[in-house]
PDB file of N, CA and C in Angstrom:
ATOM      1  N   UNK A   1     116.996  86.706 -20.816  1.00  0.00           N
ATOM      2  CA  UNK A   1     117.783  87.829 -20.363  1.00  0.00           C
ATOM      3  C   UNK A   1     116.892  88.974 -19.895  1.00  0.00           C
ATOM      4  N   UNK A   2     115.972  89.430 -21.039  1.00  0.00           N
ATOM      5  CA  UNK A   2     114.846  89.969 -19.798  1.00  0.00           C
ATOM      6  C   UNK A   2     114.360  90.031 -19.124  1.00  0.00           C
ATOM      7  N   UNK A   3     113.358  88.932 -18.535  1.00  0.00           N
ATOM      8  CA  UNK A   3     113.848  88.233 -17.224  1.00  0.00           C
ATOM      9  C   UNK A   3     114.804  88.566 -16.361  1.00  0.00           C
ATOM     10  N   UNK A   4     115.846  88.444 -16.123  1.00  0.00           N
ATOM     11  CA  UNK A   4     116.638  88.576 -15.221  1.00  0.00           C
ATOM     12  C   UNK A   4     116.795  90.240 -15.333  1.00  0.00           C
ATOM     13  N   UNK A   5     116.921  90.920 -16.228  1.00  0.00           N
ATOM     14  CA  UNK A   5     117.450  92.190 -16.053  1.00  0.00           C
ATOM     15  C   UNK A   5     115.628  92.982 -15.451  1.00  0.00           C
ATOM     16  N   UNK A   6     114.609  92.399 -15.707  1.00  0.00           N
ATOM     17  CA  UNK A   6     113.296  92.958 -14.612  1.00  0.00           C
ATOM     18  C   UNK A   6     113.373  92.218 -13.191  1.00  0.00           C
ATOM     19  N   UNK A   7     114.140  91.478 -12.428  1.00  0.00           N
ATOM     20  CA  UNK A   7     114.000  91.187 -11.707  1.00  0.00           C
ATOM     21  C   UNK A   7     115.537  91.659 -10.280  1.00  0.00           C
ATOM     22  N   UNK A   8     116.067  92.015 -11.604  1.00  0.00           N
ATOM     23  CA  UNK A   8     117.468  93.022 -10.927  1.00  0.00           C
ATOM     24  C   UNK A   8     116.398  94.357 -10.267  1.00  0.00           C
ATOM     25  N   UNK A   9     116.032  94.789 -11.258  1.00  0.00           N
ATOM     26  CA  UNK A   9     115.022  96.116 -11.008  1.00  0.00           C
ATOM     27  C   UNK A   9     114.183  96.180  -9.955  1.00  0.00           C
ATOM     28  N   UNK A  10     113.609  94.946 -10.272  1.00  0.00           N
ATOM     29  CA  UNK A  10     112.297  94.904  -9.128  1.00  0.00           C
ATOM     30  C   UNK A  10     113.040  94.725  -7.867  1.00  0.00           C
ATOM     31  N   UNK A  11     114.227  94.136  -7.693  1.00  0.00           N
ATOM     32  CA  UNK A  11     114.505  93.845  -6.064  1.00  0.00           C
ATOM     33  C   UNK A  11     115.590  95.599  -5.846  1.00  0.00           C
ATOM     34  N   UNK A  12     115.960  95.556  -6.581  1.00  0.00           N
ATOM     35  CA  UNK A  12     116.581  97.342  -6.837  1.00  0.00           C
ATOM     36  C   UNK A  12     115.783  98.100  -5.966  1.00  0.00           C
ATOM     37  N   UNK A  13     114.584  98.230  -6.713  1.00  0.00           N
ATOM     38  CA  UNK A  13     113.229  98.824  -6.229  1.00  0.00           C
ATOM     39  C   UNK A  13     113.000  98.675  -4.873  1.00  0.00           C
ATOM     40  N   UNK A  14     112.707  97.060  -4.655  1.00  0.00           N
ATOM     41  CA  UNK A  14     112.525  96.960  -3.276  1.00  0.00           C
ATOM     42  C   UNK A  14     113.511  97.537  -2.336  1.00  0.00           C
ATOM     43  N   UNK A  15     114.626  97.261  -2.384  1.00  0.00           N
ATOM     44  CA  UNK A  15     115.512  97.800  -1.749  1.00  0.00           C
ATOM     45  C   UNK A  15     115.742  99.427  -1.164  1.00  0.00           C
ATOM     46  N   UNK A  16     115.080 100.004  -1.961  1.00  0.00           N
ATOM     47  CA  UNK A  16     114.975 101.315  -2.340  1.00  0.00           C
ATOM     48  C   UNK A  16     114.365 101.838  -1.454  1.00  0.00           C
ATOM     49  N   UNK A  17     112.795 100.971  -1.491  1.00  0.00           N
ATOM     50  CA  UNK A  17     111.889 101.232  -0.765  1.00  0.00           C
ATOM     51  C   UNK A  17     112.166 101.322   0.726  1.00  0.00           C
ATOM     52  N   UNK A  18     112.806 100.104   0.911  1.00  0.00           N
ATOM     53  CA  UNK A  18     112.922  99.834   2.239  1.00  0.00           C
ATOM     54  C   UNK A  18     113.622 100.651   2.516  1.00  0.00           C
ATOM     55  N   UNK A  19     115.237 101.150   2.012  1.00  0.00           N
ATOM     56  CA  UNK A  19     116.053 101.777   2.549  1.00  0.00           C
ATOM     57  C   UNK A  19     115.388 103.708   3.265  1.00  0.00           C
ATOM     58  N   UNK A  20     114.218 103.922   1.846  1.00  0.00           N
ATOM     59  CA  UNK A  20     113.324 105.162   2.158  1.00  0.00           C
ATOM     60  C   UNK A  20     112.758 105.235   3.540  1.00  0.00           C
ATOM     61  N   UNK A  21     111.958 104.307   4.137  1.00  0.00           N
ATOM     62  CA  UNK A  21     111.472 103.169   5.198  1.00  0.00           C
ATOM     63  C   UNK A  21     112.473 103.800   6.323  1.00  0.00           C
ATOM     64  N   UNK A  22     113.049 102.895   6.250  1.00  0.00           N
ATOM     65  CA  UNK A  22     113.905 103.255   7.360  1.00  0.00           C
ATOM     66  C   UNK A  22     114.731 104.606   7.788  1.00  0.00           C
ATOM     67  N   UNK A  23     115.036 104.994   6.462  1.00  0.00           N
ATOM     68  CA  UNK A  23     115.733 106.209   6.421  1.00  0.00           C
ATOM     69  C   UNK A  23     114.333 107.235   7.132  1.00  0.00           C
ATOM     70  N   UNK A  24     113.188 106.947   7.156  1.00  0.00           N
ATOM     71  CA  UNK A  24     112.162 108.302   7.756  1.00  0.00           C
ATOM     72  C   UNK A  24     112.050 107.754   9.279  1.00  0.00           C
ATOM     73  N   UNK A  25     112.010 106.385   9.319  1.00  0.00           N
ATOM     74  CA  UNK A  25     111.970 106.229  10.991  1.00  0.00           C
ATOM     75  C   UNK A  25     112.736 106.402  11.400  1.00  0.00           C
ATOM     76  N   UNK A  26     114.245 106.595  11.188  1.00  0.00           N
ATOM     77  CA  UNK A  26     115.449 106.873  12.142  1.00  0.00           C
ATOM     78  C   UNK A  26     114.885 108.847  12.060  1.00  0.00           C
ATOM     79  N   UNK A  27     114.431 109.760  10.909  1.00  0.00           N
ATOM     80  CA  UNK A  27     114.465 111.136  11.146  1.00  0.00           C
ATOM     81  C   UNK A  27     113.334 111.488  12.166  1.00  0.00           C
ATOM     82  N   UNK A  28     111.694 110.262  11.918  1.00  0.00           N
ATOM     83  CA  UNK A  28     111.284 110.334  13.264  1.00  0.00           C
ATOM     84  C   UNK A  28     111.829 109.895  14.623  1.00  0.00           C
ATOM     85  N   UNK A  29     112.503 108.929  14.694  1.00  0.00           N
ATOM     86  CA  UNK A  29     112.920 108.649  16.049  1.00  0.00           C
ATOM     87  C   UNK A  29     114.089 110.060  16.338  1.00  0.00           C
ATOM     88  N   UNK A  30     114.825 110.595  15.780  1.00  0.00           N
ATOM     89  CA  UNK A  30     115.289 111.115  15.976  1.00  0.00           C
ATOM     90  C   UNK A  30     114.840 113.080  16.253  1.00  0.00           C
ATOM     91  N   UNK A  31     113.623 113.151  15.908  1.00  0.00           N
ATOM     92  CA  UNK A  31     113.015 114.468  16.723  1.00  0.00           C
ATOM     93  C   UNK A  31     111.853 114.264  17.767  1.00  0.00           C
ATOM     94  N   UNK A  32     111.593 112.681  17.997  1.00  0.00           N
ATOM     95  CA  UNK A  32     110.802 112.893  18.868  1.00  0.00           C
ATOM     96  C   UNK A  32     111.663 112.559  20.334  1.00  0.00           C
ATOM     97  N   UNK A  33     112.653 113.540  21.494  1.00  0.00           N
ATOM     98  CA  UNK A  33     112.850 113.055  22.551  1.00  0.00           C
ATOM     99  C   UNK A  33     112.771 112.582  23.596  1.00  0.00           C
ATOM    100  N   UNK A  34     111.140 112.246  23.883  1.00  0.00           N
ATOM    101  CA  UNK A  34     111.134 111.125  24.531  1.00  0.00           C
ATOM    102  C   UNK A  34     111.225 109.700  24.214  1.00  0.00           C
ATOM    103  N   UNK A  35     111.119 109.365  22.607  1.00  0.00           N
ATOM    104  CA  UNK A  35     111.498 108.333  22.519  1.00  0.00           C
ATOM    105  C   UNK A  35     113.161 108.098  22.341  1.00  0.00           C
ATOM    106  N   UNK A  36     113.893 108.978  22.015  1.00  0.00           N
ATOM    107  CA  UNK A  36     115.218 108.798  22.438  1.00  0.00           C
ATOM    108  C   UNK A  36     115.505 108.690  23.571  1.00  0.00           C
ATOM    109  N   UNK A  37     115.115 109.069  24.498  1.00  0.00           N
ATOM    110  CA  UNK A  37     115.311 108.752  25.918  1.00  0.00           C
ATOM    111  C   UNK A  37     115.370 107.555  26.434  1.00  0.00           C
ATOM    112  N   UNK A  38     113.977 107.239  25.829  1.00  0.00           N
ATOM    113  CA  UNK A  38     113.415 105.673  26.466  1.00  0.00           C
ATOM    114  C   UNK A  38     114.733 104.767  25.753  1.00  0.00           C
ATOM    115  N   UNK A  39     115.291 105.140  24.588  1.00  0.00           N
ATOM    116  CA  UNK A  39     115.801 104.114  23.486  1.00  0.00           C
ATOM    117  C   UNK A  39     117.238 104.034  24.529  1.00  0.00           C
ATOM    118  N   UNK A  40     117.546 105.681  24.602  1.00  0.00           N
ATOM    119  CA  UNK A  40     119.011 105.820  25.781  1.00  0.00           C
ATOM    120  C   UNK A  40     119.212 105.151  27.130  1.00  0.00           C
ATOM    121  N   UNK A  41     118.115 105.580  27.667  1.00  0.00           N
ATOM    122  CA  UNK A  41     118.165 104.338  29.277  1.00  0.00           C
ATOM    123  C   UNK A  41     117.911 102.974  28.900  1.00  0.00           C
ATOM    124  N   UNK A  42     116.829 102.331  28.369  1.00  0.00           N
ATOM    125  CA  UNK A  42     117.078 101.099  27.920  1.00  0.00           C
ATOM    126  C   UNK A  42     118.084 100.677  27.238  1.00  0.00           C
ATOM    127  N   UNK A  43     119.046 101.136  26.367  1.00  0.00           N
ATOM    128  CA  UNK A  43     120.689 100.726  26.129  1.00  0.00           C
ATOM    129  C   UNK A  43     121.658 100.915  26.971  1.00  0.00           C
ATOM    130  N   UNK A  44     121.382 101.319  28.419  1.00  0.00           N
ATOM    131  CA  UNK A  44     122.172 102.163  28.968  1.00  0.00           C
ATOM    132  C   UNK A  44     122.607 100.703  30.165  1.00  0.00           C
ATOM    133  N   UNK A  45     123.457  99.880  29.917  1.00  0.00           N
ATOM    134  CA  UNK A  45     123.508  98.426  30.893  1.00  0.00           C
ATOM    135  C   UNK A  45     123.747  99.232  32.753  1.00  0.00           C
ATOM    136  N   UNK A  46     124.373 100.768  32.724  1.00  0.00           N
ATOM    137  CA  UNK A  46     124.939 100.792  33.984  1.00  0.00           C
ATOM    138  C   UNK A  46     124.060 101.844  34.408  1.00  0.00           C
ATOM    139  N   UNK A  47     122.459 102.344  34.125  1.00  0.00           N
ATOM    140  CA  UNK A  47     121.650 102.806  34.888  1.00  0.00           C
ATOM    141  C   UNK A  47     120.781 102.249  35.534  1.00  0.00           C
ATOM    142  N   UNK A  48     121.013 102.995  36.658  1.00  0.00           N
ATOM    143  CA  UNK A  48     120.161 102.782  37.971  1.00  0.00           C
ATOM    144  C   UNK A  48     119.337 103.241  38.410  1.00  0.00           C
ATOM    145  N   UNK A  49     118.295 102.976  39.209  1.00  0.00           N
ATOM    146  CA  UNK A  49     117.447 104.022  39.812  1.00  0.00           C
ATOM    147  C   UNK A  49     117.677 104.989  40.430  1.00  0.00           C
ATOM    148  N   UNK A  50     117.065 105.992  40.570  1.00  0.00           N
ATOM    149  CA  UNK A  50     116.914 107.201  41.929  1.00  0.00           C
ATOM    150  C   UNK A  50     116.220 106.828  42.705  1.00  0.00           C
ATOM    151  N   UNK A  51     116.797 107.055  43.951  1.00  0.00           N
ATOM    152  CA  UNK A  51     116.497 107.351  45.347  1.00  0.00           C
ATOM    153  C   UNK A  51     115.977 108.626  45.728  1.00  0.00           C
ATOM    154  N   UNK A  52     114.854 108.947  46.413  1.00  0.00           N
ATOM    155  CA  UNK A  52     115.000 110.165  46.742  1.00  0.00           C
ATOM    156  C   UNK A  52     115.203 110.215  48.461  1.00  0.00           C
ATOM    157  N   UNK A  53     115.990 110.898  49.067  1.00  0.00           N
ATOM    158  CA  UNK A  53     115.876 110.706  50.314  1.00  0.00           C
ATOM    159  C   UNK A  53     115.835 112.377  51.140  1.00  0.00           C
ATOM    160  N   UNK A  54     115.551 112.546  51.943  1.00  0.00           N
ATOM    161  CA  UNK A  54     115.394 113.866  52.683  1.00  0.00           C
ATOM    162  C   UNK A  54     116.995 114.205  53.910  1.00  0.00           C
ATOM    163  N   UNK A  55     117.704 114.395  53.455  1.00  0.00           N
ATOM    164  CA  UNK A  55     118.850 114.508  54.717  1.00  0.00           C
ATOM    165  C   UNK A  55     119.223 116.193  55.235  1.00  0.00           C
ATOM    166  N   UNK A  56     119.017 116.483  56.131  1.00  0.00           N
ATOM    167  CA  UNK A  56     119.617 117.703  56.870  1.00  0.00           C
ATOM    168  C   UNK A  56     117.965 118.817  56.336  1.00  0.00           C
ATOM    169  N   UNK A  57     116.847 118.073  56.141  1.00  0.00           N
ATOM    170  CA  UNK A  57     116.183 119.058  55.714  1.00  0.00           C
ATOM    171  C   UNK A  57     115.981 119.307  54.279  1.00  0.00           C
ATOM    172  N   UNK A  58     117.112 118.618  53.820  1.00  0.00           N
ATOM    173  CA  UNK A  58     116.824 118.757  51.971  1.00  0.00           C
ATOM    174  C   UNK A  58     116.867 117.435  51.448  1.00  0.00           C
ATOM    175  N   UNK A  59     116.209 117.631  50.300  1.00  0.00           N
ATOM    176  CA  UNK A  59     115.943 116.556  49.036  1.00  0.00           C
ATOM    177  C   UNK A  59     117.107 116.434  48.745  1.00  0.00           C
ATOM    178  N   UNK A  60     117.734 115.014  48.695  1.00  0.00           N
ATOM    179  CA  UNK A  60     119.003 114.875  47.629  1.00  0.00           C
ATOM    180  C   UNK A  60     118.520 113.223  47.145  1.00  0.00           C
ATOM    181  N   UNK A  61     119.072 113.212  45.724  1.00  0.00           N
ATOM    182  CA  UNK A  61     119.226 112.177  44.658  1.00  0.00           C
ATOM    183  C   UNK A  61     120.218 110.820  45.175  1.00  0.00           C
ATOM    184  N   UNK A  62     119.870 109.827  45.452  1.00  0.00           N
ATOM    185  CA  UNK A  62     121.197 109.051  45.524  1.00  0.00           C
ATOM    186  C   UNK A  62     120.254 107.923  44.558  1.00  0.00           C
ATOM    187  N   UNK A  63     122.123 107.199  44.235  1.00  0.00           N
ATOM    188  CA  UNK A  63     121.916 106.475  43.213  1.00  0.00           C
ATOM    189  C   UNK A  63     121.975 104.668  43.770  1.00  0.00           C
ATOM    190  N   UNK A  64     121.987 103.552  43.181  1.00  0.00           N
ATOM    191  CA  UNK A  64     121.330 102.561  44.274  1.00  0.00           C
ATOM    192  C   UNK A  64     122.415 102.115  45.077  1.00  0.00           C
ATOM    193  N   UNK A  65     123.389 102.169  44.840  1.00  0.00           N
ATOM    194  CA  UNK A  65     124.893 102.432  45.257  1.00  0.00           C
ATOM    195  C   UNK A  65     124.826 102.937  46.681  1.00  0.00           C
ATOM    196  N   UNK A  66     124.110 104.063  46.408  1.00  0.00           N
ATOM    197  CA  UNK A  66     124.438 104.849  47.703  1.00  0.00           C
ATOM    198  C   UNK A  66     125.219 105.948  47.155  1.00  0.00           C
ATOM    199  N   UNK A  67     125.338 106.113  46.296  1.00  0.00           N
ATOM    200  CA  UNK A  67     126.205 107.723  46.123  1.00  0.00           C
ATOM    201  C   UNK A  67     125.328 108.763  46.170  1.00  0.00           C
ATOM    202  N   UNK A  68     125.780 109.788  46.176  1.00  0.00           N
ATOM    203  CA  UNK A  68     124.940 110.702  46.047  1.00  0.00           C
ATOM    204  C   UNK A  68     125.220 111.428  44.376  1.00  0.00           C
ATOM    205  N   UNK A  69     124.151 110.897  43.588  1.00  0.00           N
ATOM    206  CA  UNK A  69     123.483 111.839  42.602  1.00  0.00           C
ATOM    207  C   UNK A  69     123.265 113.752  42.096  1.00  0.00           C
ATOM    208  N   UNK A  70     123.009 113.947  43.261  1.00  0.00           N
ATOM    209  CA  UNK A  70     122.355 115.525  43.344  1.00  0.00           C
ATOM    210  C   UNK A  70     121.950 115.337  44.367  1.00  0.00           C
ATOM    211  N   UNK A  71     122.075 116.986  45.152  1.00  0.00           N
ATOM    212  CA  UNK A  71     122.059 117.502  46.057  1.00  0.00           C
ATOM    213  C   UNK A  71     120.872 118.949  45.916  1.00  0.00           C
ATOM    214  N   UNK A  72     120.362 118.902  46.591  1.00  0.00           N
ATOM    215  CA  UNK A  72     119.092 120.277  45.627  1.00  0.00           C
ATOM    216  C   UNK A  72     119.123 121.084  46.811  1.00  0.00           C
ATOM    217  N   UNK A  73     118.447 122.159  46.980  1.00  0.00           N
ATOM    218  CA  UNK A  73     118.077 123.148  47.924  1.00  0.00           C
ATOM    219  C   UNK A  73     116.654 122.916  48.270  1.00  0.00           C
ATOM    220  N   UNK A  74     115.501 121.818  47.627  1.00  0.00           N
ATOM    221  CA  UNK A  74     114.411 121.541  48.140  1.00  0.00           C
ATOM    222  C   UNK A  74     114.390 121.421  49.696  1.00  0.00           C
ATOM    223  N   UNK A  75     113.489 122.200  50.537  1.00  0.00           N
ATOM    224  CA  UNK A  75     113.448 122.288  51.753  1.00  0.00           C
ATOM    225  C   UNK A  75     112.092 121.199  51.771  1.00  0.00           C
ATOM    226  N   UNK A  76     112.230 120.003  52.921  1.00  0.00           N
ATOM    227  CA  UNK A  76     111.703 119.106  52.924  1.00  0.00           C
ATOM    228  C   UNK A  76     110.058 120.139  53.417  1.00  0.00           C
ATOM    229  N   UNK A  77     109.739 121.131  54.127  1.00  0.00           N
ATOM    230  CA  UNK A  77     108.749 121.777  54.474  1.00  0.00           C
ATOM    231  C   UNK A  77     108.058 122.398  53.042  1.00  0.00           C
ATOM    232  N   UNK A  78     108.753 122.792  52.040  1.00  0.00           N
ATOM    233  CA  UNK A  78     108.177 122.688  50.801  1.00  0.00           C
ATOM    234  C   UNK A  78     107.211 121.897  50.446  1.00  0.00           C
ATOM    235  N   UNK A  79     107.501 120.259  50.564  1.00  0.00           N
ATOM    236  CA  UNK A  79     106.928 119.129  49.662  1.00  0.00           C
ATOM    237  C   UNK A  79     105.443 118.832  50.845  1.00  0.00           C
ATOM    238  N   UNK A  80     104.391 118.578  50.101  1.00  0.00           N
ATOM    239  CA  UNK A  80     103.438 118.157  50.475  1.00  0.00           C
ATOM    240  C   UNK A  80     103.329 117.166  51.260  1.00  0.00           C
ATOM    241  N   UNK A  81     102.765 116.914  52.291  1.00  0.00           N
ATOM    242  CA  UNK A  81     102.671 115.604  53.405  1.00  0.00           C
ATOM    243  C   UNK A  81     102.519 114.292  52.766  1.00  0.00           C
ATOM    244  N   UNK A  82     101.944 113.978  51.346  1.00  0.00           N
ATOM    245  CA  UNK A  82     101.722 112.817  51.105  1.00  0.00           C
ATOM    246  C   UNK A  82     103.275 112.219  50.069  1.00  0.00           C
ATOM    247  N   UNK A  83     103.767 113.467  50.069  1.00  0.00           N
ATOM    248  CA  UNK A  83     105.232 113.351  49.216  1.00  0.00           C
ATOM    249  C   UNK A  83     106.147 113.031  50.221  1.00  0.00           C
ATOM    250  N   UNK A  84     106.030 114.032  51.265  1.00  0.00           N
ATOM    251  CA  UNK A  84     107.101 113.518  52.646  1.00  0.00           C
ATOM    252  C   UNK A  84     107.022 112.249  52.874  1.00  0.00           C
ATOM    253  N   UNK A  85     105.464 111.635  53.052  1.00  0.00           N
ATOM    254  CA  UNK A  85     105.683 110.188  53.566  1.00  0.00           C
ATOM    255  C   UNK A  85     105.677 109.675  52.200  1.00  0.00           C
ATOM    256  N   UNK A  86     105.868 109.403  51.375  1.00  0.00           N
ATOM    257  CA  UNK A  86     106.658 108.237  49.967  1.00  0.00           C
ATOM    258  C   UNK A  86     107.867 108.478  50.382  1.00  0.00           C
ATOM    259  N   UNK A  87     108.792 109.618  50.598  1.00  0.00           N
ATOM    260  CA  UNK A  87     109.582 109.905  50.697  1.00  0.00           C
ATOM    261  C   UNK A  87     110.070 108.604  51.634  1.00  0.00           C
ATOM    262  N   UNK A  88     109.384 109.062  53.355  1.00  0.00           N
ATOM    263  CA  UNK A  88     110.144 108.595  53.734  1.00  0.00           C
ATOM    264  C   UNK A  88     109.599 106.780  54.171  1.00  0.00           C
ATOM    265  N   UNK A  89     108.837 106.360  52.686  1.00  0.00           N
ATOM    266  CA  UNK A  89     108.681 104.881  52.787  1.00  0.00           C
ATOM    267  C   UNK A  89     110.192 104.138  51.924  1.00  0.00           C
ATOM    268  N   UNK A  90     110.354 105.298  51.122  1.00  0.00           N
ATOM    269  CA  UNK A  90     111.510 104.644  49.908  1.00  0.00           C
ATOM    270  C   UNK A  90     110.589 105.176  48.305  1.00  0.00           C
ATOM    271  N   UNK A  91     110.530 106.211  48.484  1.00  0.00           N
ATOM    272  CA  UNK A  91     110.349 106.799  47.060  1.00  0.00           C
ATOM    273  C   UNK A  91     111.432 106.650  45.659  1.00  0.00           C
ATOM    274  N   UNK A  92     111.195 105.710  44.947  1.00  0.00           N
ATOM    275  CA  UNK A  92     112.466 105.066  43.518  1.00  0.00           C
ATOM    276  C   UNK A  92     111.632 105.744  42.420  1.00  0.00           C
ATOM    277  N   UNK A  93     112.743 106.452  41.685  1.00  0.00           N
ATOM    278  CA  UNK A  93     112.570 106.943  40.445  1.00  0.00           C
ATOM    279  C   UNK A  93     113.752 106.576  39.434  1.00  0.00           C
ATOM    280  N   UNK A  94     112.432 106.167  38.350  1.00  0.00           N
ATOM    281  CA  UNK A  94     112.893 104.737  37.606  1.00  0.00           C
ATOM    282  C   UNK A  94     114.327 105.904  35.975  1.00  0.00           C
ATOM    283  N   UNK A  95     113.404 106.506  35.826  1.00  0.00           N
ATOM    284  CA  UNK A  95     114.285 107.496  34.546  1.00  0.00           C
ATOM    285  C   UNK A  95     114.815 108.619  34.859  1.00  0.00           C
ATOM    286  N   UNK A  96     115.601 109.251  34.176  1.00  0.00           N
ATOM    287  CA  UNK A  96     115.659 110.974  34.150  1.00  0.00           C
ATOM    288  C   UNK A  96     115.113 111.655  34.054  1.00  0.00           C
ATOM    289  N   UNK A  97     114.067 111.388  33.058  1.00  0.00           N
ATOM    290  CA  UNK A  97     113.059 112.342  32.861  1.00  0.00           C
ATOM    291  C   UNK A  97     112.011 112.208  33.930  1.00  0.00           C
ATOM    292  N   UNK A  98     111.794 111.665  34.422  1.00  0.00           N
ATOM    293  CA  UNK A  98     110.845 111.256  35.875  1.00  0.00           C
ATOM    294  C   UNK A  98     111.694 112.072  36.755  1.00  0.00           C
ATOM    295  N   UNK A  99     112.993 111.976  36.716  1.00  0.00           N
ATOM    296  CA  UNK A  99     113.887 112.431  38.047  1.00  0.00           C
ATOM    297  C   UNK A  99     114.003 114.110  38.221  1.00  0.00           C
ATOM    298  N   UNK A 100     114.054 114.796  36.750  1.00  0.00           N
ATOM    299  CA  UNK A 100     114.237 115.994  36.472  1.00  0.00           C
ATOM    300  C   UNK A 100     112.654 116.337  36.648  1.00  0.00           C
ATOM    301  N   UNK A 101     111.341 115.788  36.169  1.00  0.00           N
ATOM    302  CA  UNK A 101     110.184 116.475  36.055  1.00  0.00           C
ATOM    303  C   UNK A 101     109.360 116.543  37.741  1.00  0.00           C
ATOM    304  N   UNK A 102     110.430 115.678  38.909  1.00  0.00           N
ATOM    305  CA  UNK A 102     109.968 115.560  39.982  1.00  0.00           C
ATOM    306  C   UNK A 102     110.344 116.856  40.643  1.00  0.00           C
ATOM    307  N   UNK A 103     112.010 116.814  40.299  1.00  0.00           N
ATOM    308  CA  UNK A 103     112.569 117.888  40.790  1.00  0.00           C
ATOM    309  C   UNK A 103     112.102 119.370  40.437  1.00  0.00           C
ATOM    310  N   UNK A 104     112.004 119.506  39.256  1.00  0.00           N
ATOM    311  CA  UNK A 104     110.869 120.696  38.550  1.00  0.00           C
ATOM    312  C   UNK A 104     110.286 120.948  39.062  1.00  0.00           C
ATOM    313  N   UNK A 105     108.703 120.024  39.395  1.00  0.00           N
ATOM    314  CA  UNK A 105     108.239 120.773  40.303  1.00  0.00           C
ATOM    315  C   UNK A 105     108.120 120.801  41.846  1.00  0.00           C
ATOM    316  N   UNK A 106     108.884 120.250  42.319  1.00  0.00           N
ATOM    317  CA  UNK A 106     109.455 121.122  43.978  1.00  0.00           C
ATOM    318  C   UNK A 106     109.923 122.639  44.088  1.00  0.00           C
ATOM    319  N   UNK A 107     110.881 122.712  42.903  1.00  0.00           N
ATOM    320  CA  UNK A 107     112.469 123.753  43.067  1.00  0.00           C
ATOM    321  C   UNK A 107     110.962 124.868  42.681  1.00  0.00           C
ATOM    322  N   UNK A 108     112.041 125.755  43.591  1.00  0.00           N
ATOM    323  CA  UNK A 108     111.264 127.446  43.285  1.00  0.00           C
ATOM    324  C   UNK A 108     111.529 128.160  42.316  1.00  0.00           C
TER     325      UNK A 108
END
């Protein structure tokens, strides 16, 4: 009977442990946001890439669809010559955070 009642304990224990374990990697995953991000688009079955394309003079977002995403006030004379031409080879931006830190730094 002792026996069994140290081996209730010991897996008790283990259990414990593990549950501690996990319980700190979900509070790290959960303040570091770029890895929530990565965790959000990779669960995310209906995201798509960005497009960036130049129309009427401005930068706008379309999505692979063809919709339009966002619409910005970036004046294509803004962006640097080697950005214009990616631009206009087919420049794809794969995340949000890629999509927002592109747009960042264009916008005034």
């Amino acid at each position: 009977m002792k026996k069994f009642s140290y081996s209730i304990g010991f897996f008790f224990a283990v259990f414990l442990l593990g549950l501690g374990f996990y319980a700190s990697y979900q509070y790290a995953c959960s303040r570091d946001p770029e890895l929530t991000d990565q965790v959000l688009e990779a669960e995310n079955p209906l995201h798509s890439d960005y497009h960036i394309k130049i129309e009427n003079e401005k930068v706008i977002v379309l999505l692979d669809d063809g919709t339009v995403y966002e619409t910005t006030e970036i004046s294509k004379d803004t962006l640097p010559s080697s950005v214009q031409e990616q631009i206009a080879r087919g420049y794809v931006i794969k995340t949000s955070r890629e999509l927002y830190s592109f747009l960042e730094n264009f916008s005034s």
